[in-house]
ModelCIF file with pLDDT and N, C-alpha, C, O atoms, coordinates in Angstrom:
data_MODEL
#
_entry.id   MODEL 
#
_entity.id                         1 
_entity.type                       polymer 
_entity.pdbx_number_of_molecules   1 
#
_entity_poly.entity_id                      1 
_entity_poly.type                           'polypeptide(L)' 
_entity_poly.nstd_linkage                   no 
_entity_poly.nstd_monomer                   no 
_entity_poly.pdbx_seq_one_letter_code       
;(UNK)(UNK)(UNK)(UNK)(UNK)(UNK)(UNK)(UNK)(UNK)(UNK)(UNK)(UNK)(UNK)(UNK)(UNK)(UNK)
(UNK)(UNK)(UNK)(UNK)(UNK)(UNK)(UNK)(UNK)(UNK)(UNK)(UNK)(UNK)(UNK)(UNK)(UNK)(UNK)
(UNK)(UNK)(UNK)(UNK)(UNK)(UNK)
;
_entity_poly.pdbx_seq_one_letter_code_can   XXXXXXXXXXXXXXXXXXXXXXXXXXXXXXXXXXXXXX 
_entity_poly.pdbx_strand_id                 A 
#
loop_
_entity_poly_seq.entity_id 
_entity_poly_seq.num 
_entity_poly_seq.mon_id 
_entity_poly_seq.hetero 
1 1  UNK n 
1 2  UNK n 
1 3  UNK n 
1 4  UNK n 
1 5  UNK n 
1 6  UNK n 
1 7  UNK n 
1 8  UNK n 
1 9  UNK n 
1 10 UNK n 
1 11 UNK n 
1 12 UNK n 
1 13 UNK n 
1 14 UNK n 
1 15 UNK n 
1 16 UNK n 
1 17 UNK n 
1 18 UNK n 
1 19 UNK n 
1 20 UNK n 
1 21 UNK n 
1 22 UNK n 
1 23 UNK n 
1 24 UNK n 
1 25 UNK n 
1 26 UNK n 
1 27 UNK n 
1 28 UNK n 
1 29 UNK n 
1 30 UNK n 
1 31 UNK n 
1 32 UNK n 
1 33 UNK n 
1 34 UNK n 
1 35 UNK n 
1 36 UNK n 
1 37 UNK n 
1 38 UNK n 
#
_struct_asym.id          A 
_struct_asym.entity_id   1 
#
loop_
_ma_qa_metric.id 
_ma_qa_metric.mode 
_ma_qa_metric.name 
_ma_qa_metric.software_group_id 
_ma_qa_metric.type 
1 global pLDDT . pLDDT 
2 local  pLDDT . pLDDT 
#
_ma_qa_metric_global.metric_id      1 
_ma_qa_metric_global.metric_value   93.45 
_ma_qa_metric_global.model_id       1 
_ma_qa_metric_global.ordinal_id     1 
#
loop_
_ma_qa_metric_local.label_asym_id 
_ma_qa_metric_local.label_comp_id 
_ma_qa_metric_local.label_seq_id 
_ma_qa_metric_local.metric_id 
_ma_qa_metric_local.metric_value 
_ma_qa_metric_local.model_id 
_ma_qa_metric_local.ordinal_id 
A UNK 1  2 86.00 1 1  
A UNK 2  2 89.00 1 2  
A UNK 3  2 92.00 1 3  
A UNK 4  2 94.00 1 4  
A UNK 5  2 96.00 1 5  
A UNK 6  2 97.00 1 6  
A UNK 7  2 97.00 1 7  
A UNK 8  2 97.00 1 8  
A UNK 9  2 95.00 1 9  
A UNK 10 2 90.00 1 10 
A UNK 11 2 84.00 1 11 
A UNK 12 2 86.00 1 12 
A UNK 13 2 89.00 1 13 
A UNK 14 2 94.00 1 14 
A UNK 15 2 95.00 1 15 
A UNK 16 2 96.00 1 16 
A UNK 17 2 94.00 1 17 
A UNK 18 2 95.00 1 18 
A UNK 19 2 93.00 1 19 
A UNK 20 2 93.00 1 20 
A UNK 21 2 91.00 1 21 
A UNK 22 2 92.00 1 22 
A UNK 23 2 95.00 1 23 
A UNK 24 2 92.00 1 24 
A UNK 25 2 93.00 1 25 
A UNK 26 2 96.00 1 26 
A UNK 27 2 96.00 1 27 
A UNK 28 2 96.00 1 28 
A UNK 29 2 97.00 1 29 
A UNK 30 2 96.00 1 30 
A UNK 31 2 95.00 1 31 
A UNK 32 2 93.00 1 32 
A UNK 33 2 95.00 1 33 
A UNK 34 2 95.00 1 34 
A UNK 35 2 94.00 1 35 
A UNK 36 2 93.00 1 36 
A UNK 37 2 95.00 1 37 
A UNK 38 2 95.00 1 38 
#
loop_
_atom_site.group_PDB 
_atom_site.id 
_atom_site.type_symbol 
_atom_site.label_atom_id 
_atom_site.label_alt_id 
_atom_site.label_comp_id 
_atom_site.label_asym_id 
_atom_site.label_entity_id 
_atom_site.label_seq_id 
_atom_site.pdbx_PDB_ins_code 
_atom_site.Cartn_x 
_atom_site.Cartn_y 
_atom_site.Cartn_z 
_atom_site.occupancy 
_atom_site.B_iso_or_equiv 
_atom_site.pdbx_formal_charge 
_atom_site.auth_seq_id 
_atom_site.auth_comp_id 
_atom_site.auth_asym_id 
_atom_site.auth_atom_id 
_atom_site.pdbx_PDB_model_num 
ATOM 1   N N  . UNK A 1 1  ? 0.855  -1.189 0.000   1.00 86.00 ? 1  UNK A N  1 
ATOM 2   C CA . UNK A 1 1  ? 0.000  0.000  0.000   1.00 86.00 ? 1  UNK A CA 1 
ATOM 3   C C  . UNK A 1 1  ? 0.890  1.237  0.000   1.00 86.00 ? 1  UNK A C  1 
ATOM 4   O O  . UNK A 1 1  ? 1.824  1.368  0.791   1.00 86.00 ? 1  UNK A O  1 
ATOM 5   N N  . UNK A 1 2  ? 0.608  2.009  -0.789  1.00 89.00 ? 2  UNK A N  1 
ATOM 6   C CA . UNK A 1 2  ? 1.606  3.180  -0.943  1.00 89.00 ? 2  UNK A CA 1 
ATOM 7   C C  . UNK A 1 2  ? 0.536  4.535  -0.938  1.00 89.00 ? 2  UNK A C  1 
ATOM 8   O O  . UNK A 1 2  ? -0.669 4.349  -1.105  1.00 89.00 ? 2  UNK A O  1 
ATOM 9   N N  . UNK A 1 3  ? 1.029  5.740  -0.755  1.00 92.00 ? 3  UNK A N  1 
ATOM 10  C CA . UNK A 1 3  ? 0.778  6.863  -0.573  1.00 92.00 ? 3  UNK A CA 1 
ATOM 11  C C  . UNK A 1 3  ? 1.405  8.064  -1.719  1.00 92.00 ? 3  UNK A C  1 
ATOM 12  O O  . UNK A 1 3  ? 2.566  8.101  -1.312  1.00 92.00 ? 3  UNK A O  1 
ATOM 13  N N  . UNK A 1 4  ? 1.378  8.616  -2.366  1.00 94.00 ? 4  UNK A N  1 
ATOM 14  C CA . UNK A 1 4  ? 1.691  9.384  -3.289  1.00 94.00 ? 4  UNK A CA 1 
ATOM 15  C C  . UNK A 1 4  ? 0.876  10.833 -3.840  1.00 94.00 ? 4  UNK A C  1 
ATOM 16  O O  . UNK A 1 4  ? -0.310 11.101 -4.031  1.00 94.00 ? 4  UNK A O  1 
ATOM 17  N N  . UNK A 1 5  ? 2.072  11.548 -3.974  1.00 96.00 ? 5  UNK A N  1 
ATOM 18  C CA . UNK A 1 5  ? 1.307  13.292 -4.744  1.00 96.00 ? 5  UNK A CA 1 
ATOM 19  C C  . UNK A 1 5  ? 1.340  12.588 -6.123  1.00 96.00 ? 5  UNK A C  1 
ATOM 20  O O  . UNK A 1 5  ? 1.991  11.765 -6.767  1.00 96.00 ? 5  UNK A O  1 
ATOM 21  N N  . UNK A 1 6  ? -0.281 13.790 -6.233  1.00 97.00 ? 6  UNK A N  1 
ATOM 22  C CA . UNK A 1 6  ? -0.486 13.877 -7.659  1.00 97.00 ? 6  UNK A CA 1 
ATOM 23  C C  . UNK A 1 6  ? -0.557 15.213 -8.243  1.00 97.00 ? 6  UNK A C  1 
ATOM 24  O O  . UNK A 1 6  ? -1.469 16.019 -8.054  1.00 97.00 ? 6  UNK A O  1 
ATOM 25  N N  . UNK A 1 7  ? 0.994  15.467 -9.326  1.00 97.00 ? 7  UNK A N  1 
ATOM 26  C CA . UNK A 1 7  ? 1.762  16.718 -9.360  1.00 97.00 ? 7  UNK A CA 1 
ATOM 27  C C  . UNK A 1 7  ? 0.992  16.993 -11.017 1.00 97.00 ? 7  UNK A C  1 
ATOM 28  O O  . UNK A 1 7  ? 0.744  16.121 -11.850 1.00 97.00 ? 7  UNK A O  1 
ATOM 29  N N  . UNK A 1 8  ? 0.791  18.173 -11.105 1.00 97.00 ? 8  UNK A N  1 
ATOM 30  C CA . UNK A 1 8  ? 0.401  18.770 -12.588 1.00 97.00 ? 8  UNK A CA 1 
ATOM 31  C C  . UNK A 1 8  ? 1.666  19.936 -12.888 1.00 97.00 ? 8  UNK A C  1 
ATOM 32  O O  . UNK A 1 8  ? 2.208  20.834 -12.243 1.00 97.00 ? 8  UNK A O  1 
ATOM 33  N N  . UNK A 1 9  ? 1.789  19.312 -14.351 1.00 95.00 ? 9  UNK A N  1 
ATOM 34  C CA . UNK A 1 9  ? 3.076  20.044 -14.382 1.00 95.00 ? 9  UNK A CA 1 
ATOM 35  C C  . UNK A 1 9  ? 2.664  20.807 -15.559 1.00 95.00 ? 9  UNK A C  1 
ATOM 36  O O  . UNK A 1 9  ? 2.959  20.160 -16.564 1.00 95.00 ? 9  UNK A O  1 
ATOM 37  N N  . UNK A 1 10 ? 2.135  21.856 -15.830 1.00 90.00 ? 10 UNK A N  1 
ATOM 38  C CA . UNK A 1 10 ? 0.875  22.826 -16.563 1.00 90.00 ? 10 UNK A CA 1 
ATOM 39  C C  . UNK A 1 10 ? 1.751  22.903 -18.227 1.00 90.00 ? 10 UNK A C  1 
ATOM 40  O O  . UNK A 1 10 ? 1.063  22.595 -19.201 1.00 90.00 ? 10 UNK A O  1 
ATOM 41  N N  . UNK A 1 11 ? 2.706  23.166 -18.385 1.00 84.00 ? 11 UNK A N  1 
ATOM 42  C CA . UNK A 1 11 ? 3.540  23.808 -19.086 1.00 84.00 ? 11 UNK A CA 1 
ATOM 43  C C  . UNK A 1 11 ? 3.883  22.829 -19.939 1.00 84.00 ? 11 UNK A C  1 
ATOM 44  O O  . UNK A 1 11 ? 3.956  23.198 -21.111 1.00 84.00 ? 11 UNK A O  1 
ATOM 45  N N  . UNK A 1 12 ? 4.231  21.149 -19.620 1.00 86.00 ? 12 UNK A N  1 
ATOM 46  C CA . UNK A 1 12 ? 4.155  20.161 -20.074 1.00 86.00 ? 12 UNK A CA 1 
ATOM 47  C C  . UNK A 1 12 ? 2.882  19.433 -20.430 1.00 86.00 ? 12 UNK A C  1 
ATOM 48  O O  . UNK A 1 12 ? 2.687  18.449 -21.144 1.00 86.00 ? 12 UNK A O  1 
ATOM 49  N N  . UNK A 1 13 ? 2.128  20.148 -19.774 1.00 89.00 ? 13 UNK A N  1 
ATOM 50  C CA . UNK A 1 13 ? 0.912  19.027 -19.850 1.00 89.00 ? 13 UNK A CA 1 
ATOM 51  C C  . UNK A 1 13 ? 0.556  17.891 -19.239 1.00 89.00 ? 13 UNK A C  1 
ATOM 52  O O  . UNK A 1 13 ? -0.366 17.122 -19.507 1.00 89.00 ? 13 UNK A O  1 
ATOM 53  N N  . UNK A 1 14 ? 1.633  17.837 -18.116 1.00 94.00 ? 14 UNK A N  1 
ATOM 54  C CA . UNK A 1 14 ? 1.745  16.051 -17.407 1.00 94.00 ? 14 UNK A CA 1 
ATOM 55  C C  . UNK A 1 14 ? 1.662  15.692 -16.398 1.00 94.00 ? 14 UNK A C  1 
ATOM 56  O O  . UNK A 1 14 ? 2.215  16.483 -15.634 1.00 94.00 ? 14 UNK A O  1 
ATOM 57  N N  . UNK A 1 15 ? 1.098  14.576 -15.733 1.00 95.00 ? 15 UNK A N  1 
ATOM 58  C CA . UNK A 1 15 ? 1.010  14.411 -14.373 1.00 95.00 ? 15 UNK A CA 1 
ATOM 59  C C  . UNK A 1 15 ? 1.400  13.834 -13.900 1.00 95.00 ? 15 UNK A C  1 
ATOM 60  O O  . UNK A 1 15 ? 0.781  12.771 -13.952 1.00 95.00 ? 15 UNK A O  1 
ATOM 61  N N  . UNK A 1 16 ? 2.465  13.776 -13.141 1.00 96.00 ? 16 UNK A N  1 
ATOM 62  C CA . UNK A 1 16 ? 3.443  13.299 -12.286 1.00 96.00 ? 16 UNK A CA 1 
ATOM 63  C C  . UNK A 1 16 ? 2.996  12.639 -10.963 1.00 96.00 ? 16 UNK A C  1 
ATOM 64  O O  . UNK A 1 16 ? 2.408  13.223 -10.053 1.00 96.00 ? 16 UNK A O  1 
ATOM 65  N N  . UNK A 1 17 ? 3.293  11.568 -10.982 1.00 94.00 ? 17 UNK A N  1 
ATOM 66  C CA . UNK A 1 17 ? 3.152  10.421 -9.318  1.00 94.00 ? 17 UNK A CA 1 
ATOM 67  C C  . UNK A 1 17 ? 4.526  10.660 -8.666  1.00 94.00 ? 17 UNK A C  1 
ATOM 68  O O  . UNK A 1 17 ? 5.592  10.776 -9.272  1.00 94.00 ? 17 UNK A O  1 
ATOM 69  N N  . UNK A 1 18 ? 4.387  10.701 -7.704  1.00 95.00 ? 18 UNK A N  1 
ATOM 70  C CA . UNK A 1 18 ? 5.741  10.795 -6.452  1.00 95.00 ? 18 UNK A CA 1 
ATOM 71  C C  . UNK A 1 18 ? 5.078  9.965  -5.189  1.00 95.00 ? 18 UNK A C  1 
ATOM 72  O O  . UNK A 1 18 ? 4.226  10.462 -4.452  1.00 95.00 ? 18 UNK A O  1 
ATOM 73  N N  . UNK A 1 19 ? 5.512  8.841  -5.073  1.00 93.00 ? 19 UNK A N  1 
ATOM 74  C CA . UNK A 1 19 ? 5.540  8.131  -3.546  1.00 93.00 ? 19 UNK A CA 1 
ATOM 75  C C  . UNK A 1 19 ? 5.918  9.422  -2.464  1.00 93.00 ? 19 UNK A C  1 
ATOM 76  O O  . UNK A 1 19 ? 6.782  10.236 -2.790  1.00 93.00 ? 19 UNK A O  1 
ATOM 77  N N  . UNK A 1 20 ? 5.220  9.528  -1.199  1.00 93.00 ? 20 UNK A N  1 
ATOM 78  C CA . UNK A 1 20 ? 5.482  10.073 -0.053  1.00 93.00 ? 20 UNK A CA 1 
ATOM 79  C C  . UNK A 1 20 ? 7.439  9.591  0.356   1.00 93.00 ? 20 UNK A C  1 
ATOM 80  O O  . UNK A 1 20 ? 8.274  10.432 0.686   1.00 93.00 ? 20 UNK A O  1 
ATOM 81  N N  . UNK A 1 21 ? 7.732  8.032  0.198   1.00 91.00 ? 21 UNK A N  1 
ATOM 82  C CA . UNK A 1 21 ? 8.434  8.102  0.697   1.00 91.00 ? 21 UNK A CA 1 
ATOM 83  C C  . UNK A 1 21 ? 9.932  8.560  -0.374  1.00 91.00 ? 21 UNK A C  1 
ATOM 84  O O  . UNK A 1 21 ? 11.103 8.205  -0.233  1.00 91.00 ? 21 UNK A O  1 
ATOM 85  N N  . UNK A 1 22 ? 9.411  9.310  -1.252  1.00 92.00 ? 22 UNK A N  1 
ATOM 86  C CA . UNK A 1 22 ? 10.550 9.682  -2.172  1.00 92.00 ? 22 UNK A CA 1 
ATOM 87  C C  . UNK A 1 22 ? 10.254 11.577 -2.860  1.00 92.00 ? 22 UNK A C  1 
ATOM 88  O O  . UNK A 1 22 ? 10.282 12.151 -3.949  1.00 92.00 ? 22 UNK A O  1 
ATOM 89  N N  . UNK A 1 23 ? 9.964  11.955 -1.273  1.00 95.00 ? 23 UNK A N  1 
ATOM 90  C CA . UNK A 1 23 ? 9.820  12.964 -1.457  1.00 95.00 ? 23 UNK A CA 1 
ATOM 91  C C  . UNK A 1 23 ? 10.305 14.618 -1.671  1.00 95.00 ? 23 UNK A C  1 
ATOM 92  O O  . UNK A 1 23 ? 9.878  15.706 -2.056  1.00 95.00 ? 23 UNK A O  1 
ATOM 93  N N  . UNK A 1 24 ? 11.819 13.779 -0.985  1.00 92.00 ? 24 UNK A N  1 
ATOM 94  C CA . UNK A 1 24 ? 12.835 14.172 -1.181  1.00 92.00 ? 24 UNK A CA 1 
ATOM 95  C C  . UNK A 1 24 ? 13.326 14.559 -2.564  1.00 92.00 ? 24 UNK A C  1 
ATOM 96  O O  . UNK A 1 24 ? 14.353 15.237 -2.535  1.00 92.00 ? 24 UNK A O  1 
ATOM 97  N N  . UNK A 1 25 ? 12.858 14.301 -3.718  1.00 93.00 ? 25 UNK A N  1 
ATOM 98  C CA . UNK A 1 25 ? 13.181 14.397 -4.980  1.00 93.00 ? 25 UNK A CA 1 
ATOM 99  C C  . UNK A 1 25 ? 12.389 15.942 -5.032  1.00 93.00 ? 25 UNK A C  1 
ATOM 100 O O  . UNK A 1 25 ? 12.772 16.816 -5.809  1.00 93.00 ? 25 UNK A O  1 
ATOM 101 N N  . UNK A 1 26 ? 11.345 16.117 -4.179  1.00 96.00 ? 26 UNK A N  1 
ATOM 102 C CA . UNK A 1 26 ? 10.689 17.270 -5.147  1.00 96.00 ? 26 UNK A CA 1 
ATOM 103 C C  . UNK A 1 26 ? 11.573 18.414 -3.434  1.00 96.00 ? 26 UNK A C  1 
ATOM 104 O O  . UNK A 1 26 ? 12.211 18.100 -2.430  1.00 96.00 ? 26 UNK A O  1 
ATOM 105 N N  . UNK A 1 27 ? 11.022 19.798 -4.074  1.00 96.00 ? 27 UNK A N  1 
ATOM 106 C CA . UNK A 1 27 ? 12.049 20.871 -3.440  1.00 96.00 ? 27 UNK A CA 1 
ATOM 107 C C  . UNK A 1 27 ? 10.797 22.310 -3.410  1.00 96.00 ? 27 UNK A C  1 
ATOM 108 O O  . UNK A 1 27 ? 10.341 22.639 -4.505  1.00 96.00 ? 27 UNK A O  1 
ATOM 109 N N  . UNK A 1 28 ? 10.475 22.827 -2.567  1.00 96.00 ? 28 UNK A N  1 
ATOM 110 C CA . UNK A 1 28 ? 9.963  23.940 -2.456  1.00 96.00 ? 28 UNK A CA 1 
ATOM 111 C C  . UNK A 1 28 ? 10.023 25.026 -3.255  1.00 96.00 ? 28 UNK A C  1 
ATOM 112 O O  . UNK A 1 28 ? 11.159 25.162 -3.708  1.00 96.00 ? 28 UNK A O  1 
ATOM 113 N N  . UNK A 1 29 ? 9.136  25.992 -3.672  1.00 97.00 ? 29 UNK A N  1 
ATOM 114 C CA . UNK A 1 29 ? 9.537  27.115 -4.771  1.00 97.00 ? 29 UNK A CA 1 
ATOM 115 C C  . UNK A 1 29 ? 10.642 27.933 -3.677  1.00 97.00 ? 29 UNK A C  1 
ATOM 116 O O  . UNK A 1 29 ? 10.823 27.819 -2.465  1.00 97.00 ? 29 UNK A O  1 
ATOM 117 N N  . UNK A 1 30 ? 11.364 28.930 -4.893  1.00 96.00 ? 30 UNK A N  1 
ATOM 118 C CA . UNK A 1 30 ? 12.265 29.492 -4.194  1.00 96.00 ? 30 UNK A CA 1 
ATOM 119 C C  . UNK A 1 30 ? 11.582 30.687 -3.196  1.00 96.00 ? 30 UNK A C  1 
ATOM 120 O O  . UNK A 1 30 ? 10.526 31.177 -3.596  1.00 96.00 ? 30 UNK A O  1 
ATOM 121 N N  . UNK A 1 31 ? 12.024 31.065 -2.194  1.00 95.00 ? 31 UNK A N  1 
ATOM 122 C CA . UNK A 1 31 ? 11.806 32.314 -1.382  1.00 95.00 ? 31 UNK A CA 1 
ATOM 123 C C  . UNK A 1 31 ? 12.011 33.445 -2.381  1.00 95.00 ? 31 UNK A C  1 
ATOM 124 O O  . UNK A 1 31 ? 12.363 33.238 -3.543  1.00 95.00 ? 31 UNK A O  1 
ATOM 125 N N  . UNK A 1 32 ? 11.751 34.770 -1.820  1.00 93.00 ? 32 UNK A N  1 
ATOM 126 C CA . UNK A 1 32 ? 12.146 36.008 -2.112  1.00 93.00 ? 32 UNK A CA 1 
ATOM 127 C C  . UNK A 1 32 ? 13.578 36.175 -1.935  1.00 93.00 ? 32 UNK A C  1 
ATOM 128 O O  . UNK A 1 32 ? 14.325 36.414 -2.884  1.00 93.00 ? 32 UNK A O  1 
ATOM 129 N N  . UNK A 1 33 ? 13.874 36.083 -1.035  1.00 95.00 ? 33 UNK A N  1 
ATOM 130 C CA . UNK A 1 33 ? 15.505 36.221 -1.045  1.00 95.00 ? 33 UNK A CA 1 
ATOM 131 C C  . UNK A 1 33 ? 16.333 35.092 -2.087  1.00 95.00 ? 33 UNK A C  1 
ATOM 132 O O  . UNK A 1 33 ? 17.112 35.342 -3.006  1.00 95.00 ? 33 UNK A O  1 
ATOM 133 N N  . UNK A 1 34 ? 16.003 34.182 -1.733  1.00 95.00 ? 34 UNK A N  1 
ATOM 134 C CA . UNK A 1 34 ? 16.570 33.382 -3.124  1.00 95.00 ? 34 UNK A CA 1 
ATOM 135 C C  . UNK A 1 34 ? 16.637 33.545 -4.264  1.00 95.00 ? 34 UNK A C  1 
ATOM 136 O O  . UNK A 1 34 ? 17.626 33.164 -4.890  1.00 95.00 ? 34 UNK A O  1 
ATOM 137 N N  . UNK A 1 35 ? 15.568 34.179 -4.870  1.00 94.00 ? 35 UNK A N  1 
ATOM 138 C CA . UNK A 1 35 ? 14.883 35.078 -6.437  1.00 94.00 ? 35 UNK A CA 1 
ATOM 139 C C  . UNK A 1 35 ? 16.053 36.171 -6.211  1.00 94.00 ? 35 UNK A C  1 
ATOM 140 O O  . UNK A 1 35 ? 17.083 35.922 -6.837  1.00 94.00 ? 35 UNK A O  1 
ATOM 141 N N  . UNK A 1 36 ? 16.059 36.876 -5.734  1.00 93.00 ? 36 UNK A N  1 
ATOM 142 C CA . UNK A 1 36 ? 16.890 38.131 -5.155  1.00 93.00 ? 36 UNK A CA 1 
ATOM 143 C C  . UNK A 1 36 ? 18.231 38.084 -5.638  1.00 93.00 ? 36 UNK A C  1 
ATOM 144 O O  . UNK A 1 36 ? 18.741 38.917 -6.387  1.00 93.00 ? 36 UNK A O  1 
ATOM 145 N N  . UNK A 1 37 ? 18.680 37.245 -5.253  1.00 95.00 ? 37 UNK A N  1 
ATOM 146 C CA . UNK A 1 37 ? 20.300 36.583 -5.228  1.00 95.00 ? 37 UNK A CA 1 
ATOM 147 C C  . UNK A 1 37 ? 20.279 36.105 -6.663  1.00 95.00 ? 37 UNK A C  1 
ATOM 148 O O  . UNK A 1 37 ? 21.321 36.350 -7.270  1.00 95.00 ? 37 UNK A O  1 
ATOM 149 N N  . UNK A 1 38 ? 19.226 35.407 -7.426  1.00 95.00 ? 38 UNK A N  1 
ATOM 150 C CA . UNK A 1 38 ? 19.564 35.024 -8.734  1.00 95.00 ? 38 UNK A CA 1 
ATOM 151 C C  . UNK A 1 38 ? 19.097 35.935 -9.210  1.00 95.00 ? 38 UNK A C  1 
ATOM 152 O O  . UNK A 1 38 ? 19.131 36.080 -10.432 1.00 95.00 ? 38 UNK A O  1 
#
C-alpha cells in the first residue's frame, strides 16, 4: 500500500506520481531572497 502526490506540471501538460516516501526528490519554490540573489 503506498501513498503518493499527484503533481500537474501545466507547461508540459503532465502528471506526475511521487511516492510520499521519495519525497525528497521534489524541493519547495524558491523564497524572495533566493529570487533576489539570482
Amino acid at each position: 500500500d503506498i501513498q503518493f502526490y499527484k503533481i500537474l506540471v501545466e507547461k508540459e501538460k503532465l502528471t506526475l506520481t511521487v511516492p510520499i516516501n521519495q519525497q525528497s526528490k521534489l524541493r519547495p519554490i524558491s523564497s524572495i531572497n533566493q529570487i533576489n540573489k539570482c
